[in-house]
C-alpha atoms as a PDB file:
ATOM      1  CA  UNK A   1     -18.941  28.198 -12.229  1.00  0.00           C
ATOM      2  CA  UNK A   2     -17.772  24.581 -13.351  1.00  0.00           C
ATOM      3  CA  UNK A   3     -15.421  24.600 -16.576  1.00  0.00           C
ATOM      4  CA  UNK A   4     -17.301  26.741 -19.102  1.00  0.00           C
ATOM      5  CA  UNK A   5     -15.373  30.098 -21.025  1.00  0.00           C
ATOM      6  CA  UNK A   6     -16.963  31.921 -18.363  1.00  0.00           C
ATOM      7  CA  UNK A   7     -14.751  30.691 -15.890  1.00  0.00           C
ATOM      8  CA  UNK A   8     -11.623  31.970 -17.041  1.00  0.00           C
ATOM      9  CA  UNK A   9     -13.685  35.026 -19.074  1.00  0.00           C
ATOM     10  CA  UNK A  10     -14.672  36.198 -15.412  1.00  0.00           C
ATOM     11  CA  UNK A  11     -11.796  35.364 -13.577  1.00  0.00           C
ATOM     12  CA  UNK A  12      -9.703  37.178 -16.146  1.00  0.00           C
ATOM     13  CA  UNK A  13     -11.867  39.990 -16.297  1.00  0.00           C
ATOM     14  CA  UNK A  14     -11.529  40.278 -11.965  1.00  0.00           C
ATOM     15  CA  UNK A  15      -7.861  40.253 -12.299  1.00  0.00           C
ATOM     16  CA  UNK A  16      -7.950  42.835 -14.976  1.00  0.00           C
ATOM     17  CA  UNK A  17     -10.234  45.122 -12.591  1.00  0.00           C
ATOM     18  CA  UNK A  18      -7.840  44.247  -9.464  1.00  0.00           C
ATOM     19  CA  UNK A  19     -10.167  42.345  -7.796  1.00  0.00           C
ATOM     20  CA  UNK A  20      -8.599  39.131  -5.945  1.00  0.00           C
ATOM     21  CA  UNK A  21     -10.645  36.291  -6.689  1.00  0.00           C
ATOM     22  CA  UNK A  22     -11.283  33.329  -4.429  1.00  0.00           C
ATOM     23  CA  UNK A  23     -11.830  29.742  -5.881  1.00  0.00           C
ATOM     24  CA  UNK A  24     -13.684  27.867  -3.907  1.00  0.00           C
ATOM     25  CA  UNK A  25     -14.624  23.612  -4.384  1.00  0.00           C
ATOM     26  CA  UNK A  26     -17.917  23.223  -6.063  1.00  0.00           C
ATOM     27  CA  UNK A  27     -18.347  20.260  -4.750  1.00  0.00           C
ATOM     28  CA  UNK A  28     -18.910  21.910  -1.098  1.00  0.00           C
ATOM     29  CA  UNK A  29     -22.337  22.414   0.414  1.00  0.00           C
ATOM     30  CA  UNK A  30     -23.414  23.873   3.359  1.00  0.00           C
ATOM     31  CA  UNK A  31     -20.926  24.136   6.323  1.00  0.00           C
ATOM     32  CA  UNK A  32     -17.580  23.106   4.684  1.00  0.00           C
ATOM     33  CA  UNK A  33     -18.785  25.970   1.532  1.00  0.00           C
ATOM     34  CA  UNK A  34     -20.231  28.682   4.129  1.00  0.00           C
ATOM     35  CA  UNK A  35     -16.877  27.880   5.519  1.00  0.00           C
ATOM     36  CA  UNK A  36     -14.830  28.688   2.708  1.00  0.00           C
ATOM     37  CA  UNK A  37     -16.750  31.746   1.608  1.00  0.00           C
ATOM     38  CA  UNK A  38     -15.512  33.028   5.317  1.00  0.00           C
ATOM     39  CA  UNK A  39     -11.969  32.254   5.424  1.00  0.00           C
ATOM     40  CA  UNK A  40     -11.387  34.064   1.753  1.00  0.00           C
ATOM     41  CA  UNK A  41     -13.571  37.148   3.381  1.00  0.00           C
ATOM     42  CA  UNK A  42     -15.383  36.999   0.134  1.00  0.00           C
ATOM     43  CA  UNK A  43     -17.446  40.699  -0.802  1.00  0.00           C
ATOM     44  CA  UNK A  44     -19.387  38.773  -3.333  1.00  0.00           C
ATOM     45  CA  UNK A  45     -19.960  35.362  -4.786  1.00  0.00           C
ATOM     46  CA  UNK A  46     -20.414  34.493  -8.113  1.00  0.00           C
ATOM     47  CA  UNK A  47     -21.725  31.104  -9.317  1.00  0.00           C
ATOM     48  CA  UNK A  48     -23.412  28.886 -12.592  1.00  0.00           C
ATOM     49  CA  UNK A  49     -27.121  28.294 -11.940  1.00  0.00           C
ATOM     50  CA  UNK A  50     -25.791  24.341 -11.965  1.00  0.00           C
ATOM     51  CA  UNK A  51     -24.658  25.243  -8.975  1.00  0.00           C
ATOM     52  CA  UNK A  52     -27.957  26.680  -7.108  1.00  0.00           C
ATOM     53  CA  UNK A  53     -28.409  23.843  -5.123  1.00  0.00           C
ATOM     54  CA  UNK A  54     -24.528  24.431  -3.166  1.00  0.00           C
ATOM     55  CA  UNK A  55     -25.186  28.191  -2.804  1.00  0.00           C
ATOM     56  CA  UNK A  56     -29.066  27.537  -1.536  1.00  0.00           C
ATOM     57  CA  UNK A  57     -27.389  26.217   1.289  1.00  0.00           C
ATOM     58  CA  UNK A  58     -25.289  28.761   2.773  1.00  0.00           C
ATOM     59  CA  UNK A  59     -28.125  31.641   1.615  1.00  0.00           C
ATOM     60  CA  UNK A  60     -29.007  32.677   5.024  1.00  0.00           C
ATOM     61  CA  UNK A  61     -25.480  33.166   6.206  1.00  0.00           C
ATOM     62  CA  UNK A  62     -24.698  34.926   3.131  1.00  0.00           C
ATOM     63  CA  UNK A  63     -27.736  37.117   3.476  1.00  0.00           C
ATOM     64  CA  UNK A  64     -26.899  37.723   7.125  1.00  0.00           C
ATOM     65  CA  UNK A  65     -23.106  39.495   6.337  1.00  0.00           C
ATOM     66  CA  UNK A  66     -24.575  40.508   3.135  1.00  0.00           C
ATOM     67  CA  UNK A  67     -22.928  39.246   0.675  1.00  0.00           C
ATOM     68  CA  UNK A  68     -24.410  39.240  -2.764  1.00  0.00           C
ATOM     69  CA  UNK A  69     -24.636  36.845  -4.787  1.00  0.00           C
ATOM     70  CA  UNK A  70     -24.629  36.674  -8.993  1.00  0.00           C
ATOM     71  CA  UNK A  71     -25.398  33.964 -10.956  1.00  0.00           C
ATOM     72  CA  UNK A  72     -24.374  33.215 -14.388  1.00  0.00           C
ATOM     73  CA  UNK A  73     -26.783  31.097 -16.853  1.00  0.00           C
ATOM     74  CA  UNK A  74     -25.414  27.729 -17.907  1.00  0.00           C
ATOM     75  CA  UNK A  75     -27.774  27.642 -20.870  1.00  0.00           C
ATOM     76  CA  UNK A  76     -30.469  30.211 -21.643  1.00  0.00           C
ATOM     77  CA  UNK A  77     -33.130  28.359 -21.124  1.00  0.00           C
ATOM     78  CA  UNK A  78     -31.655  28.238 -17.199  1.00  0.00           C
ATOM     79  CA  UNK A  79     -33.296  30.372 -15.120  1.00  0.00           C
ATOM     80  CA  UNK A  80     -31.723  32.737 -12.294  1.00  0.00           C
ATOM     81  CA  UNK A  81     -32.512  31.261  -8.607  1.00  0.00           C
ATOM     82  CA  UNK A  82     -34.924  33.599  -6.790  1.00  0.00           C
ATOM     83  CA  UNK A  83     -32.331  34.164  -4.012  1.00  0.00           C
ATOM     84  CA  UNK A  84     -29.983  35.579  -6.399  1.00  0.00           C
ATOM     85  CA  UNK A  85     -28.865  39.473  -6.325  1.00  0.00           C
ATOM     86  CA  UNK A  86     -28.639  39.429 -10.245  1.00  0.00           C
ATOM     87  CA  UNK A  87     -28.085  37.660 -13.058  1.00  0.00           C
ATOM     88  CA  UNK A  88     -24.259  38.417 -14.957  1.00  0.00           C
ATOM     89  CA  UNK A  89     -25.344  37.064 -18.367  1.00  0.00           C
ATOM     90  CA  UNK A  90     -28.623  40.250 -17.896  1.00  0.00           C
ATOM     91  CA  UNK A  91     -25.797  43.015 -16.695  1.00  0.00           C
ATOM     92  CA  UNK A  92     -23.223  42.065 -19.459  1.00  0.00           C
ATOM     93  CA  UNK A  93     -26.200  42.644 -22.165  1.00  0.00           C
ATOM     94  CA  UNK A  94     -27.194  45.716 -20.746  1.00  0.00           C
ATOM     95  CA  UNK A  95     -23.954  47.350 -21.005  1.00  0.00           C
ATOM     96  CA  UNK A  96     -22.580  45.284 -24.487  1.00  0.00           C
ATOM     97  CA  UNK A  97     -25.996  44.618 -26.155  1.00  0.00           C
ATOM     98  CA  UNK A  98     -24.142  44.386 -29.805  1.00  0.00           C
ATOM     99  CA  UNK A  99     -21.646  42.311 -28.558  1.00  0.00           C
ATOM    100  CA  UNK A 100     -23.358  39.116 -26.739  1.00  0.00           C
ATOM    101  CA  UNK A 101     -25.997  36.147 -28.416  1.00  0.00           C
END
């Protein structure tokens, strides 16, 4: 996620639930990111839709260990990439529908 409330909303929220978050460059593609995602043994990865085009390129090896992958909508007109597990911004209005635009 680049520098949006999310950010820190999520990463708060992970620290909170006692989950040890990684943060990894989005700037890196490909090997140098599928590289990253390895070293921090990462369960799950959790990204903006502006950054699709990073992710896209590590999918297979992130399929292969299966690792899913949730994507939060930078605006919502955005829409979810097909090779994404979920969609964060769809979960968080299930379960606080009163609560989120």
């Amino acid at each position: 996620i680049e520098n949006r409330p999310e950010f820190t909303f999520t990463l708060l929220g992970l620290a909170k639930a006692g989950v040890v978050a990684a943060l990894i460059n989005t700037n890196n593609k490909s090997k140098p990111l599928s590289h990253s995602i390895e070293i921090a043994n990462c369960k799950a990865v959790i990204f903006g839709t502006e950054l699709s085009e990073n992710i896209f390129t590590v999918v297979d090896e992130l399929n292969a260990k299966r690792v899913p992958m949730y994507a939060y909508k930078g605006h919502p007109s955005d829409t979810v990439p097909s090779f994404s597990t979920g969609c964060l911004d769809d979960e968080m209005k299930q379960y606080f529908p009163d609560r989120l635009p």
